[in-house]
N, C-alpha and C. Protein backbone atom coordinates (compact mmCIF):
# COMPACT_ATOMS: atom_id res chain seq x y z
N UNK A 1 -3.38 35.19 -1.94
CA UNK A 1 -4.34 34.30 -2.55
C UNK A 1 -4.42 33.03 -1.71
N UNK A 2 -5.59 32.74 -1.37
CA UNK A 2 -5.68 31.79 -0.10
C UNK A 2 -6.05 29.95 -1.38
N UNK A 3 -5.98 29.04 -0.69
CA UNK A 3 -5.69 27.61 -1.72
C UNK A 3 -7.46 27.22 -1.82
N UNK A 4 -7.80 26.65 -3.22
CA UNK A 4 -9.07 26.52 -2.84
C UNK A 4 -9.44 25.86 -2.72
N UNK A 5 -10.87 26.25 -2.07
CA UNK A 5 -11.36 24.91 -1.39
C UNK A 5 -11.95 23.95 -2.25
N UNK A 6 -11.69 22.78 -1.34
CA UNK A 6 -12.26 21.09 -1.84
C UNK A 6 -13.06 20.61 -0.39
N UNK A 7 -14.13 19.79 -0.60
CA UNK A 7 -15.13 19.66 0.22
C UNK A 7 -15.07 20.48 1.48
N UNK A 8 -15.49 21.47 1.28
CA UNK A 8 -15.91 22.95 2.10
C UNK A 8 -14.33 23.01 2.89
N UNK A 9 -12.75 22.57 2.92
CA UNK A 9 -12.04 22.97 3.46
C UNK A 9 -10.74 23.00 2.48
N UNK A 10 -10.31 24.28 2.76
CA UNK A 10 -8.95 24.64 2.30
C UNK A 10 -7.64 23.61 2.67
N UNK A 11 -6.90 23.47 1.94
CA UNK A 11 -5.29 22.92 2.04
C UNK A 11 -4.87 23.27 3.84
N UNK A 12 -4.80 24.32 3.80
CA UNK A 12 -4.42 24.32 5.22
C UNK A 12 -5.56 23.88 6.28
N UNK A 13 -6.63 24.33 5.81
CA UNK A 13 -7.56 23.19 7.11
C UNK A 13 -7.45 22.57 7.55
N UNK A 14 -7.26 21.35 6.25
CA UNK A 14 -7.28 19.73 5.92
C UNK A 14 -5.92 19.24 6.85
N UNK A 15 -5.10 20.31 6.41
CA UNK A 15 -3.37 20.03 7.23
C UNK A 15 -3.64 20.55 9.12
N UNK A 16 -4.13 21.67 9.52
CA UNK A 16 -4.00 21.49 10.80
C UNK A 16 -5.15 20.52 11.45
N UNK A 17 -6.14 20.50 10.73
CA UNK A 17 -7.00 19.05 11.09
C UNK A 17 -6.07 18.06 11.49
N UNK A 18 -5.26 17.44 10.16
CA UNK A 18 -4.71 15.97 10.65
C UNK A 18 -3.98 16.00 11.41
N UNK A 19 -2.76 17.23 11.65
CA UNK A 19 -2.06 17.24 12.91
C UNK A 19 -2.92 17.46 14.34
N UNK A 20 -3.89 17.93 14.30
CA UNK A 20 -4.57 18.38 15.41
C UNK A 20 -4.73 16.68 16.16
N UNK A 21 -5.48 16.25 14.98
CA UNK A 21 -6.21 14.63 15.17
C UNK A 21 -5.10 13.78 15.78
N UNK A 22 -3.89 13.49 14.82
CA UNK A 22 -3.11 13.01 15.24
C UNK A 22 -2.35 13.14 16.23
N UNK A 23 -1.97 14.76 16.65
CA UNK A 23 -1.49 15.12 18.04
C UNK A 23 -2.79 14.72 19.37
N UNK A 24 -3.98 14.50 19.34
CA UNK A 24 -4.53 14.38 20.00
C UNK A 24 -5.44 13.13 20.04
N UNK A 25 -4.54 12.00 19.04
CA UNK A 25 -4.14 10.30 19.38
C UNK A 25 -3.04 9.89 19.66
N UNK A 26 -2.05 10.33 19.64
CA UNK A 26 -0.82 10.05 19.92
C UNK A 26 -0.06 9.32 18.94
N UNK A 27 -0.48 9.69 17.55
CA UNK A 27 0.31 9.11 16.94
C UNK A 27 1.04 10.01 15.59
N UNK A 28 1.69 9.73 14.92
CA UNK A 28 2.61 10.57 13.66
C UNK A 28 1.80 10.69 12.42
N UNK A 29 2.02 12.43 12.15
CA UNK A 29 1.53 12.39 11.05
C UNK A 29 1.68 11.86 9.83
N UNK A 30 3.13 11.68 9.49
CA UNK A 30 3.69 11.02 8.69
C UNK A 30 4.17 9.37 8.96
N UNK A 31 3.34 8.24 8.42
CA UNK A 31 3.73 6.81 8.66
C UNK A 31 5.11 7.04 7.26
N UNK A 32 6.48 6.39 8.07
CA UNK A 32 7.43 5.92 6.63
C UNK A 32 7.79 4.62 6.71
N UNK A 33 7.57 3.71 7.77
CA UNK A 33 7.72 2.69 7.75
C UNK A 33 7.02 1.37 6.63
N UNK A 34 8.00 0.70 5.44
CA UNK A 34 7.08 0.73 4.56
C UNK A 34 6.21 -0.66 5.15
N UNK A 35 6.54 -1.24 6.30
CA UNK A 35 5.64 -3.13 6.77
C UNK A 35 4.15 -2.01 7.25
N UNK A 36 3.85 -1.04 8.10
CA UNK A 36 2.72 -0.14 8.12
C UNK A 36 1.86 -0.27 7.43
N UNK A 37 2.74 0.87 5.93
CA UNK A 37 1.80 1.37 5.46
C UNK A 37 1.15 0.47 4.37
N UNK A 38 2.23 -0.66 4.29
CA UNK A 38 1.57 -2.08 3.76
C UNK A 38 0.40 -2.87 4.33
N UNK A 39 0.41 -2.85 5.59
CA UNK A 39 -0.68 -3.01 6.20
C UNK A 39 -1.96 -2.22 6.37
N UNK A 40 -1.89 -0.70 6.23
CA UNK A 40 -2.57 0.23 6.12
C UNK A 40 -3.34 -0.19 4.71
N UNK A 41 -2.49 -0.17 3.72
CA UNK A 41 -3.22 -0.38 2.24
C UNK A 41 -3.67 -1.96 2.66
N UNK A 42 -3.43 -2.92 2.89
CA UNK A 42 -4.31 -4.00 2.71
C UNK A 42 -5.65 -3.92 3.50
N UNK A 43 -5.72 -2.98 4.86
CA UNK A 43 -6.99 -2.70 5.60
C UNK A 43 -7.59 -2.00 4.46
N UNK A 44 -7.19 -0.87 3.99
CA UNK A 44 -8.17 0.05 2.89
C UNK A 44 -8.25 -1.07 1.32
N UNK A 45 -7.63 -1.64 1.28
CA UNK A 45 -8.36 -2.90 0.26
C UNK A 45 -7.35 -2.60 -1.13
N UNK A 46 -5.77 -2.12 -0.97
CA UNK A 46 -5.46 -1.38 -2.02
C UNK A 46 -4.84 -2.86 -2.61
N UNK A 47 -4.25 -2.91 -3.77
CA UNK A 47 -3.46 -3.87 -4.71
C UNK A 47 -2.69 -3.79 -4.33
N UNK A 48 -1.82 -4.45 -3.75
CA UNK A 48 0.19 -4.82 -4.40
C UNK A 48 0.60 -4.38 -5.62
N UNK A 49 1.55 -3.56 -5.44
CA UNK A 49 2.25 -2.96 -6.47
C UNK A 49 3.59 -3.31 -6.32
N UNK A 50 4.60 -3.17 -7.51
CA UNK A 50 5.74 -4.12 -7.62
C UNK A 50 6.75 -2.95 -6.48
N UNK A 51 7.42 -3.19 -5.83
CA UNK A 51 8.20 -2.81 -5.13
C UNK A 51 9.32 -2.45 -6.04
N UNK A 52 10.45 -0.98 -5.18
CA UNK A 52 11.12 -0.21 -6.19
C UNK A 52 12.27 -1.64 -6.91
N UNK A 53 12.37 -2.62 -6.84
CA UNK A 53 13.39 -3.51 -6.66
C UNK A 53 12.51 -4.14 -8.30
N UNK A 54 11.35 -4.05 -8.74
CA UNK A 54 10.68 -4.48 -10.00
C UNK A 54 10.28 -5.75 -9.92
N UNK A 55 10.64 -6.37 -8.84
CA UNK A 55 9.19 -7.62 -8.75
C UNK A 55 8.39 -7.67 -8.40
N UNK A 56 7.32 -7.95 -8.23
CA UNK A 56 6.08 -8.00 -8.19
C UNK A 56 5.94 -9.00 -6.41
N UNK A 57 5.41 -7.46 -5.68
CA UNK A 57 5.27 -8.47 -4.50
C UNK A 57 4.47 -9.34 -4.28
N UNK A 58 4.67 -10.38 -3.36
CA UNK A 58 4.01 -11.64 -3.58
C UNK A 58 2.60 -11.91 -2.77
N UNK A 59 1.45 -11.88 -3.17
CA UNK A 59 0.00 -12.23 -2.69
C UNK A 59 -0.21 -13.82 -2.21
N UNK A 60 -1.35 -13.31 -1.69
CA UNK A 60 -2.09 -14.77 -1.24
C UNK A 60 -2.58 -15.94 -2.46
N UNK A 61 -2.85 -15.25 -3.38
CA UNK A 61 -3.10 -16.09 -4.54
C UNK A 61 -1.51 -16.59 -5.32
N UNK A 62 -0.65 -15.68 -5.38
CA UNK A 62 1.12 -16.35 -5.99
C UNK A 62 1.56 -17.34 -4.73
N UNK A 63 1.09 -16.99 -3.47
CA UNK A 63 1.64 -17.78 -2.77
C UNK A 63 1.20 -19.32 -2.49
N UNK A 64 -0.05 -19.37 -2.75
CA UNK A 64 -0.77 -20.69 -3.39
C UNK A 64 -0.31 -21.26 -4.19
N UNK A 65 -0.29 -20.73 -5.52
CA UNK A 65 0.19 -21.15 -6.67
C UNK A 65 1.79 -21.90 -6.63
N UNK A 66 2.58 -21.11 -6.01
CA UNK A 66 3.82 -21.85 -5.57
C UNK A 66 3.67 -23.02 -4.80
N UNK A 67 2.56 -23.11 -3.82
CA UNK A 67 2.56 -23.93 -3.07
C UNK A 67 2.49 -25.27 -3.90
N UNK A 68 1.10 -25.25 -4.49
CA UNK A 68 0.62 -26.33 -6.05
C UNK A 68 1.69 -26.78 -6.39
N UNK A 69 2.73 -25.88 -7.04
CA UNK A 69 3.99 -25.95 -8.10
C UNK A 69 3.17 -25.68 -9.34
N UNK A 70 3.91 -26.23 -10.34
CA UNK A 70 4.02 -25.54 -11.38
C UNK A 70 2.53 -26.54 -12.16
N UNK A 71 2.35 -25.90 -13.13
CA UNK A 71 0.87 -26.41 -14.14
C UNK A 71 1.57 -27.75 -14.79
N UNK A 72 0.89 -28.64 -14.77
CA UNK A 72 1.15 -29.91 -14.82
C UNK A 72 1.70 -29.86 -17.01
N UNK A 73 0.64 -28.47 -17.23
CA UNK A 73 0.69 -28.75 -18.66
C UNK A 73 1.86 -27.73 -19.47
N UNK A 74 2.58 -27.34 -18.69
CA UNK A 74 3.98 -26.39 -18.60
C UNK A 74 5.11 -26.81 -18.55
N UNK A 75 6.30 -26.57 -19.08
CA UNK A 75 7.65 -26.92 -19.17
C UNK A 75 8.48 -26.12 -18.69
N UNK A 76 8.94 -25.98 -17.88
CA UNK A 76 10.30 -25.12 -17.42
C UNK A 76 11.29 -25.60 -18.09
N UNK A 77 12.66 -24.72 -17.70
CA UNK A 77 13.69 -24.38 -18.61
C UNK A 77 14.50 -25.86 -18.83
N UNK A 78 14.11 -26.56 -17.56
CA UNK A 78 15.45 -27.40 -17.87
C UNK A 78 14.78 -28.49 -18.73
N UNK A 79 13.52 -28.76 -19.13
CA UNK A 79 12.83 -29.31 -19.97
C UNK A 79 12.66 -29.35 -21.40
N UNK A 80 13.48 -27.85 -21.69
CA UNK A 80 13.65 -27.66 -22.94
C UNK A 80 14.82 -27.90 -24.02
């Protein structure tokens, strides 16, 4: 039983395609490096997602916001 197809090419198509492509740019089919494929997703326009560690990695907009400091109309801990 052969895999079925999705836009006119089978599972294995799709797979010796990208090795073909990639063997004949010189580069790996598999990126694991995660600074890459972080860069990869910000070219394709993806979100930041919290890293396995559960914080929330830090954007251009949190990194502003730190810059500011804190909301003038806010209390942190040692205020309380």
């Amino acid at each position: 039983m052969s895999t079925p197809r999705r836009y006119g090419m089978t599972l294995e198509q799709v797979r010796a395609w990208v090795e073909d492509t990639c063997a004949a740019q010189g580069v790996p089919v598999v990126v694991s490096d995660p600074a890459v494929v972080s860069r990869v997703g910000a070219l394709l326009g993806a979100e930041r997602r919290k890293p396995s560690g559960g914080r929330t990695a830090p954007t251009a907009a949190t990194a502003a916001q730190r810059a500011r400091g804190p909301n003038p109309g806010t209390r942190d801990a040692s205020q309380a």
